[in-house]
PDB file of N, CA and C in Angstrom:
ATOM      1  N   UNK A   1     -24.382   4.938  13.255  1.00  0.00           N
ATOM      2  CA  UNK A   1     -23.963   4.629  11.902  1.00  0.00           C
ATOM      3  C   UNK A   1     -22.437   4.718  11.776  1.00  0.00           C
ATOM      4  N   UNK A   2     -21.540   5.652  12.243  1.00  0.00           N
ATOM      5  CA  UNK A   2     -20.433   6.234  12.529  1.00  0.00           C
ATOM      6  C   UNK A   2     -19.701   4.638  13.020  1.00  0.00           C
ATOM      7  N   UNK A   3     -20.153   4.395  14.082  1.00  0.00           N
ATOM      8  CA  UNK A   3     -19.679   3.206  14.271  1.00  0.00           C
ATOM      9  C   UNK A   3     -19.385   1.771  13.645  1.00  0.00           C
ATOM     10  N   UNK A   4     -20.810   1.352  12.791  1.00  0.00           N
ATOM     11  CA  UNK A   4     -20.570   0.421  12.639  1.00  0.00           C
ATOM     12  C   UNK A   4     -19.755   0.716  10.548  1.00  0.00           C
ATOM     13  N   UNK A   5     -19.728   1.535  10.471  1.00  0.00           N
ATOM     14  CA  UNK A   5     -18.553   2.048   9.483  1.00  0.00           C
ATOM     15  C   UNK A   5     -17.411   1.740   9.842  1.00  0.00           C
ATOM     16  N   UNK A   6     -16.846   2.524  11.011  1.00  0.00           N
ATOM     17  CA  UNK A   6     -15.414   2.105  11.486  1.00  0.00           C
ATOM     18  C   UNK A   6     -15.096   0.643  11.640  1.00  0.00           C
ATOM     19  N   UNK A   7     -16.658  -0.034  12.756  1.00  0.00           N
ATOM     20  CA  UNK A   7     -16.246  -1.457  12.635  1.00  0.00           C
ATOM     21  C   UNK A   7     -16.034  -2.432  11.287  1.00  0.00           C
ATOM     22  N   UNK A   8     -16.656  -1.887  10.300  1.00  0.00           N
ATOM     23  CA  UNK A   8     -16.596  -2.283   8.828  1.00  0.00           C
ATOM     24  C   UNK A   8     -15.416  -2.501   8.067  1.00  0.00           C
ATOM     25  N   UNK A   9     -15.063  -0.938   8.410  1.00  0.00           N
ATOM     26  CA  UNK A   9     -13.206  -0.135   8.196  1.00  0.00           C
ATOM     27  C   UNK A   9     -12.440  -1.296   8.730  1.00  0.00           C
ATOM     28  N   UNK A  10     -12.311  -1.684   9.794  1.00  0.00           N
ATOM     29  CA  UNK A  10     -11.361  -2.460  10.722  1.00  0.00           C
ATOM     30  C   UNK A  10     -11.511  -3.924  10.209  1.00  0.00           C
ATOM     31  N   UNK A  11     -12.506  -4.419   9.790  1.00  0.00           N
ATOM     32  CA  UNK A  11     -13.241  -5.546   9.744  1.00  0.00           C
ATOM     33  C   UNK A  11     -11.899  -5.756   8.171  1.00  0.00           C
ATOM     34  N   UNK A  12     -12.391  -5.003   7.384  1.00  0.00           N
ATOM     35  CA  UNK A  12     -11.987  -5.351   6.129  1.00  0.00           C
ATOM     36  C   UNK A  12     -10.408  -5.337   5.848  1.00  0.00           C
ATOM     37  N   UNK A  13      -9.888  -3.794   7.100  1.00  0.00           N
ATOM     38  CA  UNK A  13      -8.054  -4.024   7.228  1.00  0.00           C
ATOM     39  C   UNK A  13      -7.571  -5.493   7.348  1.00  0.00           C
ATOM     40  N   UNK A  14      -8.463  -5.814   8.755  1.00  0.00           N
ATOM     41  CA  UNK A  14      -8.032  -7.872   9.447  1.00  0.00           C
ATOM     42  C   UNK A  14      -8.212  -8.453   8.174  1.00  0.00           C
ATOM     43  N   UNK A  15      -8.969  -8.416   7.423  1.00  0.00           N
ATOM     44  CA  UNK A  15      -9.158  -9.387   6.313  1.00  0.00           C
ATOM     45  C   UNK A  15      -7.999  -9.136   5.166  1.00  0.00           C
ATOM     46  N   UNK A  16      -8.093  -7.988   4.767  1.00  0.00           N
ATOM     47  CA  UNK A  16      -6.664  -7.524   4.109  1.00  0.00           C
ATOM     48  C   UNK A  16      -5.488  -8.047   4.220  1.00  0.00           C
ATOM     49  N   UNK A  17      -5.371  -7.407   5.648  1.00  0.00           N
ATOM     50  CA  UNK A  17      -3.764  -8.159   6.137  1.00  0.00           C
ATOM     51  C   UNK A  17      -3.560  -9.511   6.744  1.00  0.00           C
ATOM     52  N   UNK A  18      -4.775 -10.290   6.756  1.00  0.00           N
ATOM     53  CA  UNK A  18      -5.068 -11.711   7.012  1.00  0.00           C
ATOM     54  C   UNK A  18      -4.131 -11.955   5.552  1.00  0.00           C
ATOM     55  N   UNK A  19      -5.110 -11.866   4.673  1.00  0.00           N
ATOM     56  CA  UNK A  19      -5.105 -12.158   3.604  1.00  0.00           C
ATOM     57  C   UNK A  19      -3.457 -12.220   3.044  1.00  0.00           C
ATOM     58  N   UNK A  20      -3.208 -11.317   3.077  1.00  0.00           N
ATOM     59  CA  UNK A  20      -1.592 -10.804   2.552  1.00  0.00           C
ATOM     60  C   UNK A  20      -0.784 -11.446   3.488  1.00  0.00           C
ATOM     61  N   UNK A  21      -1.125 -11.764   4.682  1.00  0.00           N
ATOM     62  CA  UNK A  21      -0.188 -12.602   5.387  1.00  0.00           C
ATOM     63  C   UNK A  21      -0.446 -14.317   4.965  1.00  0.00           C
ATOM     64  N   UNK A  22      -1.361 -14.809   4.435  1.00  0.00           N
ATOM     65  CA  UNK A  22      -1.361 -15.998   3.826  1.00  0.00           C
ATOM     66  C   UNK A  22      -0.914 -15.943   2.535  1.00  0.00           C
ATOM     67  N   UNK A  23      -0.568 -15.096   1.754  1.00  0.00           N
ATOM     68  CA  UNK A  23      -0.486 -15.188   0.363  1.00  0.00           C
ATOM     69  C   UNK A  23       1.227 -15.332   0.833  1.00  0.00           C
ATOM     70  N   UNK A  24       1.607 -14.392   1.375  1.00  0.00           N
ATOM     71  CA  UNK A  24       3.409 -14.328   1.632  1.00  0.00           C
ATOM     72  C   UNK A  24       3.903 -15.388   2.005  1.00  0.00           C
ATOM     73  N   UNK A  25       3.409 -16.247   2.735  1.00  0.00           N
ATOM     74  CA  UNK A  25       3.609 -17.381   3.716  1.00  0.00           C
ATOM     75  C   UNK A  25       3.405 -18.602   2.687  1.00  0.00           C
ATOM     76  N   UNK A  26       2.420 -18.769   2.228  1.00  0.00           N
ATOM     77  CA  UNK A  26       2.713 -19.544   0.902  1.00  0.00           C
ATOM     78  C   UNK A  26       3.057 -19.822  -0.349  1.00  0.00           C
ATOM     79  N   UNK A  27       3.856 -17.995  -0.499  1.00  0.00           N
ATOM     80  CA  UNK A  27       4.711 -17.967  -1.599  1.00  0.00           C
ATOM     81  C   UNK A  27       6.309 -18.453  -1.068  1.00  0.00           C
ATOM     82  N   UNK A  28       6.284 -18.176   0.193  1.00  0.00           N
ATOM     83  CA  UNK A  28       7.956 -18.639   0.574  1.00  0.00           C
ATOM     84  C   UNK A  28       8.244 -19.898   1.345  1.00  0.00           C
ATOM     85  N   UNK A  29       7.038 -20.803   1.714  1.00  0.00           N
ATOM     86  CA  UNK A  29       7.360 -21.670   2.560  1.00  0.00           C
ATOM     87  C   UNK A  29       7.109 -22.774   1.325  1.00  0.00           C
ATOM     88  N   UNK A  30       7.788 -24.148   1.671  1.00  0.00           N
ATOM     89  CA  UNK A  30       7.985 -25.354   1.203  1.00  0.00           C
ATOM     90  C   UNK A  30       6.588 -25.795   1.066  1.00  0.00           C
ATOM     91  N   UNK A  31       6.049 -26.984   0.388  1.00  0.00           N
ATOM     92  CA  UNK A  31       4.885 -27.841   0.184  1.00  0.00           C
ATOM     93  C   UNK A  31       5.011 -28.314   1.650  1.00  0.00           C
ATOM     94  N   UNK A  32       3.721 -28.662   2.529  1.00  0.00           N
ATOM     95  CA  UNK A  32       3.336 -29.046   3.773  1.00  0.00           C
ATOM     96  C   UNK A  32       4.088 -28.268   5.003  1.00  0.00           C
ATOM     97  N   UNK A  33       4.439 -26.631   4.302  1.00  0.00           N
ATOM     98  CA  UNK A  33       5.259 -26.567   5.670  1.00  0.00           C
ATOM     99  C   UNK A  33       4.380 -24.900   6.451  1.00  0.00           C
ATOM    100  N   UNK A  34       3.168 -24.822   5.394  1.00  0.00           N
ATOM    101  CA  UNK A  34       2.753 -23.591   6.076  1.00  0.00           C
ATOM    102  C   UNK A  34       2.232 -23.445   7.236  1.00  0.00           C
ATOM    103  N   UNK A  35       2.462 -22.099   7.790  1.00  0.00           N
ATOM    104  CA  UNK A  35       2.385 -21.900   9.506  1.00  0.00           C
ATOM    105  C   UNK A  35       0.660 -21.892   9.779  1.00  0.00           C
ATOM    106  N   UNK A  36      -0.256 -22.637   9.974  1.00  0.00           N
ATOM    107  CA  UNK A  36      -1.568 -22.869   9.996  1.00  0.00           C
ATOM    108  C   UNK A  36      -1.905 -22.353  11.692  1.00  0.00           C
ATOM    109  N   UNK A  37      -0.547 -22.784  12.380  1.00  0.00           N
ATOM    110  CA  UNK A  37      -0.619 -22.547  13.617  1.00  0.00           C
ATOM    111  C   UNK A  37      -0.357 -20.393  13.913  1.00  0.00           C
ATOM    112  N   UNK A  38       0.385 -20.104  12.704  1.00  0.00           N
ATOM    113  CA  UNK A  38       0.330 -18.264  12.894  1.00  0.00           C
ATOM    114  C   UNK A  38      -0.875 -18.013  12.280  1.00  0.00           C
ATOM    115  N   UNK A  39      -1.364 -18.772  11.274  1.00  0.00           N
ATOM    116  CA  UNK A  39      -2.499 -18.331  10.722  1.00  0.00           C
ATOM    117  C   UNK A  39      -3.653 -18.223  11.516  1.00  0.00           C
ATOM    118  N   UNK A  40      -3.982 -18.936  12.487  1.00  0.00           N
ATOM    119  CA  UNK A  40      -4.746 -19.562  13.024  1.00  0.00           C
ATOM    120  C   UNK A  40      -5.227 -17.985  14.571  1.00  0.00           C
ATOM    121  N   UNK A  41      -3.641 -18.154  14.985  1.00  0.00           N
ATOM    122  CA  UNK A  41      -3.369 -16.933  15.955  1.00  0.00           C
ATOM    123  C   UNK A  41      -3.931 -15.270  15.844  1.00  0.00           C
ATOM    124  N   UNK A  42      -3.426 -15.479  14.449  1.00  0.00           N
ATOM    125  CA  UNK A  42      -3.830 -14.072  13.211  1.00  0.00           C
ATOM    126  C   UNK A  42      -5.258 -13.748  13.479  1.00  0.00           C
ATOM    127  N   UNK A  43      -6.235 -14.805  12.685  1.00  0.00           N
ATOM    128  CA  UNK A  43      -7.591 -14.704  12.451  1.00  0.00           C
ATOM    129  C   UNK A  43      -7.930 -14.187  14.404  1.00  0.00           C
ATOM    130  N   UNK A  44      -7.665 -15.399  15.132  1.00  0.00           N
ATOM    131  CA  UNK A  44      -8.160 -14.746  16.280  1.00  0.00           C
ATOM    132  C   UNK A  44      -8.307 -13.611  16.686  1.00  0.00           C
ATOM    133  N   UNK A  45      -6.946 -12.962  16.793  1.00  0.00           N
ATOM    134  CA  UNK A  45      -6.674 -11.527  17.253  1.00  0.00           C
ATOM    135  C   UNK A  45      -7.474 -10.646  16.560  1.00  0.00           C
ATOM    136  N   UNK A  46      -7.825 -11.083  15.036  1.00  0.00           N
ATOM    137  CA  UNK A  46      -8.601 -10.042  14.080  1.00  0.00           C
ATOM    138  C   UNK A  46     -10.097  -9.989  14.869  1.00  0.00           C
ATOM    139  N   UNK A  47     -10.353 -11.031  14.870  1.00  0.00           N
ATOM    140  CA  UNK A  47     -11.531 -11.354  15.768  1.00  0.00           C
ATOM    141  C   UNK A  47     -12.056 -10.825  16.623  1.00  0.00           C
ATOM    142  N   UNK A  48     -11.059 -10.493  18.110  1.00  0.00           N
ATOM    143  CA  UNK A  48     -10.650  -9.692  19.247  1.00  0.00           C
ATOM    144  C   UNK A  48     -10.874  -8.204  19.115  1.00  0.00           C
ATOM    145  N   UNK A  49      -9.979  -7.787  18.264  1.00  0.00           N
ATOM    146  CA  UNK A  49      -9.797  -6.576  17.707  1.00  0.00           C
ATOM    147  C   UNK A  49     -10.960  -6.103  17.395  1.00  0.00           C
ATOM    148  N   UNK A  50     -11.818  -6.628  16.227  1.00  0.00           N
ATOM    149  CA  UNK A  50     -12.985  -6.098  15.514  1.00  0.00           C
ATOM    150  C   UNK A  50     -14.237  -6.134  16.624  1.00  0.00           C
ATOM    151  N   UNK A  51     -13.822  -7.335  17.852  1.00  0.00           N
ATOM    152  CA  UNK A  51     -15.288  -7.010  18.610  1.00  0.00           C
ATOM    153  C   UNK A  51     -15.273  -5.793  18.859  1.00  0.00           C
ATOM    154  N   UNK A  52     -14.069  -5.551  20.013  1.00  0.00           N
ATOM    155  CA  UNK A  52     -13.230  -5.008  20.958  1.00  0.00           C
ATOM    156  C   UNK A  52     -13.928  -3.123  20.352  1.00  0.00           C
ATOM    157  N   UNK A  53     -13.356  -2.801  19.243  1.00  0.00           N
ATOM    158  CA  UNK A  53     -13.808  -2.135  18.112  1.00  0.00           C
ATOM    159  C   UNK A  53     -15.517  -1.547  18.066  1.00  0.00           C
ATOM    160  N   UNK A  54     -16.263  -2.847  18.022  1.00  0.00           N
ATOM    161  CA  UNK A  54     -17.591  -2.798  17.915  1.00  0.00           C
ATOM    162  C   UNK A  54     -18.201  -2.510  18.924  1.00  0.00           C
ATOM    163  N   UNK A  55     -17.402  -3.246  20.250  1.00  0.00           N
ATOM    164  CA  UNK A  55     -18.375  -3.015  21.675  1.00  0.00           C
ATOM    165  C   UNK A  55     -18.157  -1.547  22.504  1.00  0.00           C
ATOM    166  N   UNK A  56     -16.630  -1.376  22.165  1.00  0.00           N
ATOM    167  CA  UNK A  56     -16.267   0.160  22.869  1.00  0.00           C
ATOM    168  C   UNK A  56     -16.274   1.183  21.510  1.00  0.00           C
ATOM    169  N   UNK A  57     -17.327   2.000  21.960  1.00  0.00           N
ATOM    170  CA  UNK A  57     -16.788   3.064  20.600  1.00  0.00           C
ATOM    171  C   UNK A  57     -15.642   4.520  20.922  1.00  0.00           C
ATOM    172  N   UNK A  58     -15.386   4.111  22.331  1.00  0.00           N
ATOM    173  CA  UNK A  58     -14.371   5.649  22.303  1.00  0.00           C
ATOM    174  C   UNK A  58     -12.790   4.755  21.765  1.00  0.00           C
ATOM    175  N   UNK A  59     -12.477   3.383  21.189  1.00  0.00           N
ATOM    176  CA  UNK A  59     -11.516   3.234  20.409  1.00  0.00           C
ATOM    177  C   UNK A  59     -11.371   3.693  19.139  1.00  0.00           C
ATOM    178  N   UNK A  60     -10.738   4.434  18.782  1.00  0.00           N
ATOM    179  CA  UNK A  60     -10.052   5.268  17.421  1.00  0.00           C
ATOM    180  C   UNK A  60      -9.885   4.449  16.276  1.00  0.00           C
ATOM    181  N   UNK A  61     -10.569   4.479  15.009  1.00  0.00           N
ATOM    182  CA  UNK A  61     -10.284   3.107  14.176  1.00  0.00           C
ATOM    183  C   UNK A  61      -8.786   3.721  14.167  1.00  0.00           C
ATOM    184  N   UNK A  62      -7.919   4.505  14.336  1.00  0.00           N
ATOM    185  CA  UNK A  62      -6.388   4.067  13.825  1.00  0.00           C
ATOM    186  C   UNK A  62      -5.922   3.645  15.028  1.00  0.00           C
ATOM    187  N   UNK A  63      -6.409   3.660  16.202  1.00  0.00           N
ATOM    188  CA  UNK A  63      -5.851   2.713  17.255  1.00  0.00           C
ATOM    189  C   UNK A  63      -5.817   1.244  16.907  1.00  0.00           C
ATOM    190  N   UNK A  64      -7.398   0.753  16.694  1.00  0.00           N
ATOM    191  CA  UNK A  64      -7.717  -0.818  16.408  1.00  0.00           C
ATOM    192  C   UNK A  64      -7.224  -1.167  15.186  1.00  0.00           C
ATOM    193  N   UNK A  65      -6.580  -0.627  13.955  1.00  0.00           N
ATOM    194  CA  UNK A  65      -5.900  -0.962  12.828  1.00  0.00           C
ATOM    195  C   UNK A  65      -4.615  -0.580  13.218  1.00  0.00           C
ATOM    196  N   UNK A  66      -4.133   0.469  13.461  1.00  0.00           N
ATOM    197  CA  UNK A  66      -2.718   0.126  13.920  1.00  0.00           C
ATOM    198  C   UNK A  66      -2.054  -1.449  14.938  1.00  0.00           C
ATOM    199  N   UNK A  67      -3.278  -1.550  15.856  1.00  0.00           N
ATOM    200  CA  UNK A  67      -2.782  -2.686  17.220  1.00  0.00           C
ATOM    201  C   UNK A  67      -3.132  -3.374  16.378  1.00  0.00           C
ATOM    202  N   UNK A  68      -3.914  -4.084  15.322  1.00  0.00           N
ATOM    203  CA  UNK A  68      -3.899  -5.410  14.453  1.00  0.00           C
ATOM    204  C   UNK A  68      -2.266  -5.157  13.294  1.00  0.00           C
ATOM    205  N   UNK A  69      -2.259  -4.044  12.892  1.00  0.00           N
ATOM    206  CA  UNK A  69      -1.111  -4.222  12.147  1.00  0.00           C
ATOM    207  C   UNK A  69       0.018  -4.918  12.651  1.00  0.00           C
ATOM    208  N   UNK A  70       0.388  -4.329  13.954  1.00  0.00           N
ATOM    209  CA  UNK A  70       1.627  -4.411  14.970  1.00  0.00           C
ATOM    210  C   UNK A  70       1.693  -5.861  15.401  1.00  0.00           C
ATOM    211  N   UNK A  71       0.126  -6.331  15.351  1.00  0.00           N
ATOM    212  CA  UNK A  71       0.180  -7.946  15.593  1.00  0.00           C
ATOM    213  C   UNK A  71       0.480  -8.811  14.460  1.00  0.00           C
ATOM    214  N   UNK A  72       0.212  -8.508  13.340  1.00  0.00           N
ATOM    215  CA  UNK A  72       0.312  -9.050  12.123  1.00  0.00           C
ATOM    216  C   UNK A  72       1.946  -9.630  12.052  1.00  0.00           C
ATOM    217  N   UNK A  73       2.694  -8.209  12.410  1.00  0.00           N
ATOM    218  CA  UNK A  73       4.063  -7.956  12.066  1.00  0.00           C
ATOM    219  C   UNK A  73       4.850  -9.137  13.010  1.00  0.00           C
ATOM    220  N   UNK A  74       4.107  -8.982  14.269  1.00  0.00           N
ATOM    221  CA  UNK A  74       4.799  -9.644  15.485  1.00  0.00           C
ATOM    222  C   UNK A  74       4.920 -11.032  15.040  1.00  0.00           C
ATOM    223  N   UNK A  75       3.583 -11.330  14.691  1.00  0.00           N
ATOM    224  CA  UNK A  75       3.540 -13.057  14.383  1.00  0.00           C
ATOM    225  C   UNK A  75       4.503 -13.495  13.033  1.00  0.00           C
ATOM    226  N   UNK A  76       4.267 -12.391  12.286  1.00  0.00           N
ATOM    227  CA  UNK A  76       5.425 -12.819  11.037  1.00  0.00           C
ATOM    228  C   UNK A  76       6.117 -13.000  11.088  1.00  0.00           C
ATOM    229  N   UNK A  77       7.008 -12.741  12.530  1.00  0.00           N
ATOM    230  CA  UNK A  77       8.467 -12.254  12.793  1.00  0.00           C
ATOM    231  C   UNK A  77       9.021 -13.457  12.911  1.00  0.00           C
ATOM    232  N   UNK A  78       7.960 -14.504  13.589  1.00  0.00           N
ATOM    233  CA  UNK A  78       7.925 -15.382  14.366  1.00  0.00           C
ATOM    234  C   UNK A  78       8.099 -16.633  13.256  1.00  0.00           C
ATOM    235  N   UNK A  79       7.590 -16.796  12.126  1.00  0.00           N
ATOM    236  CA  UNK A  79       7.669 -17.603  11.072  1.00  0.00           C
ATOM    237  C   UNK A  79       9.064 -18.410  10.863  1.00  0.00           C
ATOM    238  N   UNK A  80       8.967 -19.279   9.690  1.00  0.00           N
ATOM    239  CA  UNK A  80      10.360 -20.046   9.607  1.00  0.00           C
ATOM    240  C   UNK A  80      10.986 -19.203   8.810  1.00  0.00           C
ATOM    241  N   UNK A  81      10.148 -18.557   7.462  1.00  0.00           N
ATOM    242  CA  UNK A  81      10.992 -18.156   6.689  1.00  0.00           C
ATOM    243  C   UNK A  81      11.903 -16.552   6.909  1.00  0.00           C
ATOM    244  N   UNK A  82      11.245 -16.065   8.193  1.00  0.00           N
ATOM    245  CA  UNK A  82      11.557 -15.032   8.463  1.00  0.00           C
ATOM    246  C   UNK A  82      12.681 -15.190   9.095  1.00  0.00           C
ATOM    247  N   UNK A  83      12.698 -16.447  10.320  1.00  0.00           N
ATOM    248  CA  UNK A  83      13.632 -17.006  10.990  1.00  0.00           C
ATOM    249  C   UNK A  83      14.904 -17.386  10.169  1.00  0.00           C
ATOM    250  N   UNK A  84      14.607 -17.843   9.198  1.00  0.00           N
ATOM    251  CA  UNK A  84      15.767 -18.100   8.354  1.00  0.00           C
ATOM    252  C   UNK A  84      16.729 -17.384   7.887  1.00  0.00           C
ATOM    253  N   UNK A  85      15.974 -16.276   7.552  1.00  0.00           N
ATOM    254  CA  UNK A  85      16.597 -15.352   6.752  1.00  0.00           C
ATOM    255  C   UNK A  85      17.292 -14.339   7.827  1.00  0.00           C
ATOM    256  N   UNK A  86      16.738 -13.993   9.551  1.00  0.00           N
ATOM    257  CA  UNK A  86      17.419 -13.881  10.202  1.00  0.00           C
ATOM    258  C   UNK A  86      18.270 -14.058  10.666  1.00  0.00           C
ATOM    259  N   UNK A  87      18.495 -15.690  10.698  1.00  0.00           N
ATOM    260  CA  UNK A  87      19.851 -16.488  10.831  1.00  0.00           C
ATOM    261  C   UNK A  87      20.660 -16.501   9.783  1.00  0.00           C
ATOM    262  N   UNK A  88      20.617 -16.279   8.556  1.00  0.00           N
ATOM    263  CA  UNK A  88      21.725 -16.147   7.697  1.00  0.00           C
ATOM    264  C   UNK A  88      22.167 -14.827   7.544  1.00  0.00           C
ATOM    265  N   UNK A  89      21.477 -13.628   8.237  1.00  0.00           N
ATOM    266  CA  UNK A  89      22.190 -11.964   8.288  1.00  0.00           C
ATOM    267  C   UNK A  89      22.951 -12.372   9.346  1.00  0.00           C
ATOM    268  N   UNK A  90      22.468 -12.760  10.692  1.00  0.00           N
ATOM    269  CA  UNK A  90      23.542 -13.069  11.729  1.00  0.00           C
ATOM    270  C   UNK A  90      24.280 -13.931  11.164  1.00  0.00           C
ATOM    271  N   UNK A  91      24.831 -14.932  11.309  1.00  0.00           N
ATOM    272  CA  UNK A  91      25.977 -15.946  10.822  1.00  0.00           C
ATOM    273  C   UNK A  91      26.410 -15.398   9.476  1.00  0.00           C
TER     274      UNK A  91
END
């Protein structure tokens, strides 16, 4: 039971921060310019994660929600609008 709680726990973080990573992305990007291709990357890994989660139980749900957070962050980084705003602190 223990388990499939945690996998539940984890299940609903990916969806969370799925979620919040599409809402951000289409509050700052242009008409036809959202990243479908990070979105796309995102869901997978959540995917990964939550088996990964389900099939081994000596993973720690703050291991498998931390390593989806850290991915979340990575791919964001990666975006235009993030890119942008990187390039105008440098220059």
């Amino acid at each position: 039971m223990k388990r499939i709680v945690q996998t539940l726990l984890t299940a609903a973080f990916v969806v969370f921060a799925t979620a919040s990573f599409s809402y951000a992305e289409f509050i700052t990007t242009d008409k036809g310019n959202f990243p479908y291709f990070h979105l796309g990357c995102l869901i997978v890994g959540g995917l990964i994660i939550v088996s990964l989660k389900h099939k081994y139980s000596k993973i720690y749900l703050s291991e498998a929600i931390g390593s989806f957070a850290l991915y979340t962050i990575l791919v964001a980084i990666f975006t235009a609008p993030v890119i942008d705003t990187l390039k105008s602190f440098v220059s």
